[in-house]
Protein backbone atom coordinates (compact mmCIF):
# COMPACT_ATOMS: atom_id res chain seq x y z
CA UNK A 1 -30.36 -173.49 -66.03
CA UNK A 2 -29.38 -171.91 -68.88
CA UNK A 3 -30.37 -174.25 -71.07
CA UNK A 4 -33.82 -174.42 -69.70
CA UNK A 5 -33.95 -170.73 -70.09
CA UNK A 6 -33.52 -170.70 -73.74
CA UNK A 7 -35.00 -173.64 -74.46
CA UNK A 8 -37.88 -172.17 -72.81
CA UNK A 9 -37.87 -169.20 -74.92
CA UNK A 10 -37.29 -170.75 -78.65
CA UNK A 11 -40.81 -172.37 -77.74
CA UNK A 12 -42.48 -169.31 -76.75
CA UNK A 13 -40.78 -167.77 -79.82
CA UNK A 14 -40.99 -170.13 -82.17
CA UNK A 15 -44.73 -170.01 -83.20
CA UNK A 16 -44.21 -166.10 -83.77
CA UNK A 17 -40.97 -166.61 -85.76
CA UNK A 18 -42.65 -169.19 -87.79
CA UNK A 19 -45.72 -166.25 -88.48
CA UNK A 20 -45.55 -163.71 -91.40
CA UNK A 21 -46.08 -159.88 -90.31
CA UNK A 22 -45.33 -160.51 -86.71
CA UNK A 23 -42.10 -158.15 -87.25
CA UNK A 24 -44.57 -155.25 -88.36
CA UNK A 25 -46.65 -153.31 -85.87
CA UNK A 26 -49.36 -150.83 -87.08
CA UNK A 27 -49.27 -147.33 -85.75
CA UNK A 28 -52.43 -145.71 -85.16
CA UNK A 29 -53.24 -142.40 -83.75
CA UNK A 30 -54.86 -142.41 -80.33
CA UNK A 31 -58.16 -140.78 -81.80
CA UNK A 32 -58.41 -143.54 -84.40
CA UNK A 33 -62.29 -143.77 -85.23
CA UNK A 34 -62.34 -147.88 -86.43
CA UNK A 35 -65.48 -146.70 -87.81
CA UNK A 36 -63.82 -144.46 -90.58
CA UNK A 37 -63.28 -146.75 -93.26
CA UNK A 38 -59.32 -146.23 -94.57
CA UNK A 39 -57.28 -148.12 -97.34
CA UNK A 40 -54.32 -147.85 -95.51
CA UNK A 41 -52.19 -147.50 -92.46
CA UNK A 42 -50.85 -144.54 -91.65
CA UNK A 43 -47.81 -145.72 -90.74
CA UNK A 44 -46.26 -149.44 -89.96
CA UNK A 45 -43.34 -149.87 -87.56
CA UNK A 46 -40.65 -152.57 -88.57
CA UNK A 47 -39.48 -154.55 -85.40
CA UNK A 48 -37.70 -157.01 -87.02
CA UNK A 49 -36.53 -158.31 -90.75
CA UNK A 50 -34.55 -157.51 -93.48
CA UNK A 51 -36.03 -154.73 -95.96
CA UNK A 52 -37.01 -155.54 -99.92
CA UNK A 53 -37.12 -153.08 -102.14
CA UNK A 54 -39.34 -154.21 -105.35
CA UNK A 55 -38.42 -152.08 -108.34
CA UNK A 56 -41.15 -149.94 -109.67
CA UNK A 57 -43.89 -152.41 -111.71
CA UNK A 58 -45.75 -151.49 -115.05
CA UNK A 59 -48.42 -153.41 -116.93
CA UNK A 60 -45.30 -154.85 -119.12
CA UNK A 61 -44.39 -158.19 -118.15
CA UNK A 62 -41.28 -158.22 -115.48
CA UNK A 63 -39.16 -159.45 -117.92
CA UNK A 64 -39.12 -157.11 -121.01
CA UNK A 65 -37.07 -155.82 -123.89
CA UNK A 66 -35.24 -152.54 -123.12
CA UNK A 67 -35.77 -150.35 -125.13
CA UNK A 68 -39.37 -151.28 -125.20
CA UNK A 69 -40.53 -152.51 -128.25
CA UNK A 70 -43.74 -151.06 -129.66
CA UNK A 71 -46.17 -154.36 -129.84
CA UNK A 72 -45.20 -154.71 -126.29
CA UNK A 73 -46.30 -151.48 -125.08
CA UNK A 74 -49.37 -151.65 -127.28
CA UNK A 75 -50.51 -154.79 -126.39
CA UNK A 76 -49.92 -154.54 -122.31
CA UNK A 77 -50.41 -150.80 -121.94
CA UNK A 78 -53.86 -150.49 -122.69
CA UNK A 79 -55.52 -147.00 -122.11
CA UNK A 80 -57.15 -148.91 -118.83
CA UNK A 81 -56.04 -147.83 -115.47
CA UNK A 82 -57.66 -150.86 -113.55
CA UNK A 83 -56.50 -153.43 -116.42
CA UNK A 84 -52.52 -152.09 -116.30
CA UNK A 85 -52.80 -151.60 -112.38
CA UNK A 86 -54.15 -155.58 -111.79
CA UNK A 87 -50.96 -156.65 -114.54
CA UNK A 88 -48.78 -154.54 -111.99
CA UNK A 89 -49.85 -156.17 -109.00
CA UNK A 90 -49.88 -159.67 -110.55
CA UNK A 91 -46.17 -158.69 -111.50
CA UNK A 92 -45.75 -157.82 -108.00
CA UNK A 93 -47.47 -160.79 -106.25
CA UNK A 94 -45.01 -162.73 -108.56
CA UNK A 95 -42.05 -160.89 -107.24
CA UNK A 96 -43.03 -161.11 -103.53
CA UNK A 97 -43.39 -164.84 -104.08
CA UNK A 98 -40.10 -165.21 -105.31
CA UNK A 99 -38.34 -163.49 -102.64
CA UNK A 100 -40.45 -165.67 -99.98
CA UNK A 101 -42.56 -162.72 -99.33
CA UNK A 102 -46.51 -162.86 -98.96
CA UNK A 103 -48.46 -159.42 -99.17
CA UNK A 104 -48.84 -159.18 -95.81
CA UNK A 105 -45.07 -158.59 -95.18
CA UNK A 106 -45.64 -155.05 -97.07
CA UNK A 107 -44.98 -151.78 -95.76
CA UNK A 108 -45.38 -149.45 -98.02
CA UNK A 109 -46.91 -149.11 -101.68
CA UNK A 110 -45.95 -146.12 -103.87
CA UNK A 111 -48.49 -145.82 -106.81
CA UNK A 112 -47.65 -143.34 -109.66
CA UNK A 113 -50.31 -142.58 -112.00
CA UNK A 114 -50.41 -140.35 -114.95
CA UNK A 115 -53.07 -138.46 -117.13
CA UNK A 116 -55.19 -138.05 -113.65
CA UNK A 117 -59.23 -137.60 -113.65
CA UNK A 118 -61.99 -137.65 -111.28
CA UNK A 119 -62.34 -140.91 -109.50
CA UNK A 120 -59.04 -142.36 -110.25
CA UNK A 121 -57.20 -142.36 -106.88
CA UNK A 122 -60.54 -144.29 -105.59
CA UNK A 123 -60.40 -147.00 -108.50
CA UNK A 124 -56.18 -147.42 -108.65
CA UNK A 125 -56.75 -147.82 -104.21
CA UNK A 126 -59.32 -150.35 -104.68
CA UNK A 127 -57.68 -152.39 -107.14
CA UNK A 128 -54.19 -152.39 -104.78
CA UNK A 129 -55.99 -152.93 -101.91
CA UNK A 130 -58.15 -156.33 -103.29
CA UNK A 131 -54.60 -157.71 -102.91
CA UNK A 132 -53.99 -157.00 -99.69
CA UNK A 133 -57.40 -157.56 -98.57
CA UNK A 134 -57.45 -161.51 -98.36
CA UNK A 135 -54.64 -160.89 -95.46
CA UNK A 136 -57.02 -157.90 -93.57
CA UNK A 137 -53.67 -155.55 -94.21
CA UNK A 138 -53.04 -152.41 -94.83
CA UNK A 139 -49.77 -151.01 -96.29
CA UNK A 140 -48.80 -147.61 -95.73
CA UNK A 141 -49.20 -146.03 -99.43
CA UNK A 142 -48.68 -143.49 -101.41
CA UNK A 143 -50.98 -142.16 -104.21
CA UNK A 144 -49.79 -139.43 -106.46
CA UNK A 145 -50.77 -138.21 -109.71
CA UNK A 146 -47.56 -137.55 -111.87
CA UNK A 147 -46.70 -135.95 -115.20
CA UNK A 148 -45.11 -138.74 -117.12
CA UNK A 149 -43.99 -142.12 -116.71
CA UNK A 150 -41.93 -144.72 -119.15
CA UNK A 151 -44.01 -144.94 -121.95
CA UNK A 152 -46.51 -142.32 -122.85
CA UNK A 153 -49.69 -145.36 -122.67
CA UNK A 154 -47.95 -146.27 -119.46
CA UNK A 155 -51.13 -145.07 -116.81
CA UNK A 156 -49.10 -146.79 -113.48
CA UNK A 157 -46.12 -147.46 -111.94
CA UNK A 158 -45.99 -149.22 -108.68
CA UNK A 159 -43.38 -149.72 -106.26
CA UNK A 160 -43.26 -151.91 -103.13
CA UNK A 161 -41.54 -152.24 -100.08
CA UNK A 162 -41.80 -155.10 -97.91
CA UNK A 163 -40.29 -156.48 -94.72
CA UNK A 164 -39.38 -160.24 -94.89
CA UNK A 165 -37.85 -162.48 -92.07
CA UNK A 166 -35.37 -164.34 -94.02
């Protein structure tokens, strides 16, 4: 009998172990108007998983000199917010991959942007959120305007965390 039992349940479980994101529910309130248009959750609740922390990304490649050197900056810190934000979340997309991760297994996105102006919070979302897009998710995230960063050319610094299964 016991055998049956959890045989039985490994095949009812299996096709939702075998699923990315099914150890992430999103938490919405109960007046949630799905007509409101929203780039993220407000908050995702982790029901299973181990935790990865991604260390904050730049526009610089993930493997870089320390201390920077100058033709690096220059040439991947350009004074574009949407050119060093798409670098970041290539970097990122990269790093998720390695670690067996998809986008959809992300919780929460922390973007840090510097030298703020009108409009930017809008353009750095929708840049973030065309990567998460192609899996209809929505991290929770964080958008804040900040003094400095690394480098003074350095416009963004993101940082992920995800929720993975293995």
């Amino acid at each position: 009998m016991k055998l049956a039992l959890a045989a039985a349940l490994f095949v009812l479980a299996g096709p939702a172990l075998a699923q990315r994101g099914n150890n992430l529910e999103v938490i919405n309130h109960p007046d949630y108007d799905k007509s409101v248009f929203m780039p993220f959750s407000p908050a995702i609740k982790v029901k299973s998983g181990k935790i990865l922390w991604l260390a904050g990304g730049t526009a610089l490649p993930v493997y870089h000199d320390h201390p920077h050197k100058r033709e690096q900056v220059l040439q991947y810190l350009t004074n574009d917010l949407e050119a060093q934000i798409k670098r970041t979340m290539d970097g990122i997309m990269e790093t998720l991959k390695a670690a067996n991760a998809s986008p959809k297994d992300v919780v929460h996105v922390f973007i840090f942007r510097t030298r703020p102006r009108a409009g930017d919070i809008g353009r750095a979302s929708a840049v973030v959120n065309s990567y998460f897009a192609p899996y209809n998710h929505k991290p929770a995230t964080t958008n804040m305007a900040v003094l400095e960063l690394g480098e003074p050319e350095q416009l963004v610094e993101i940082q992920v965390v995800a929720v993975v299964d293995n």
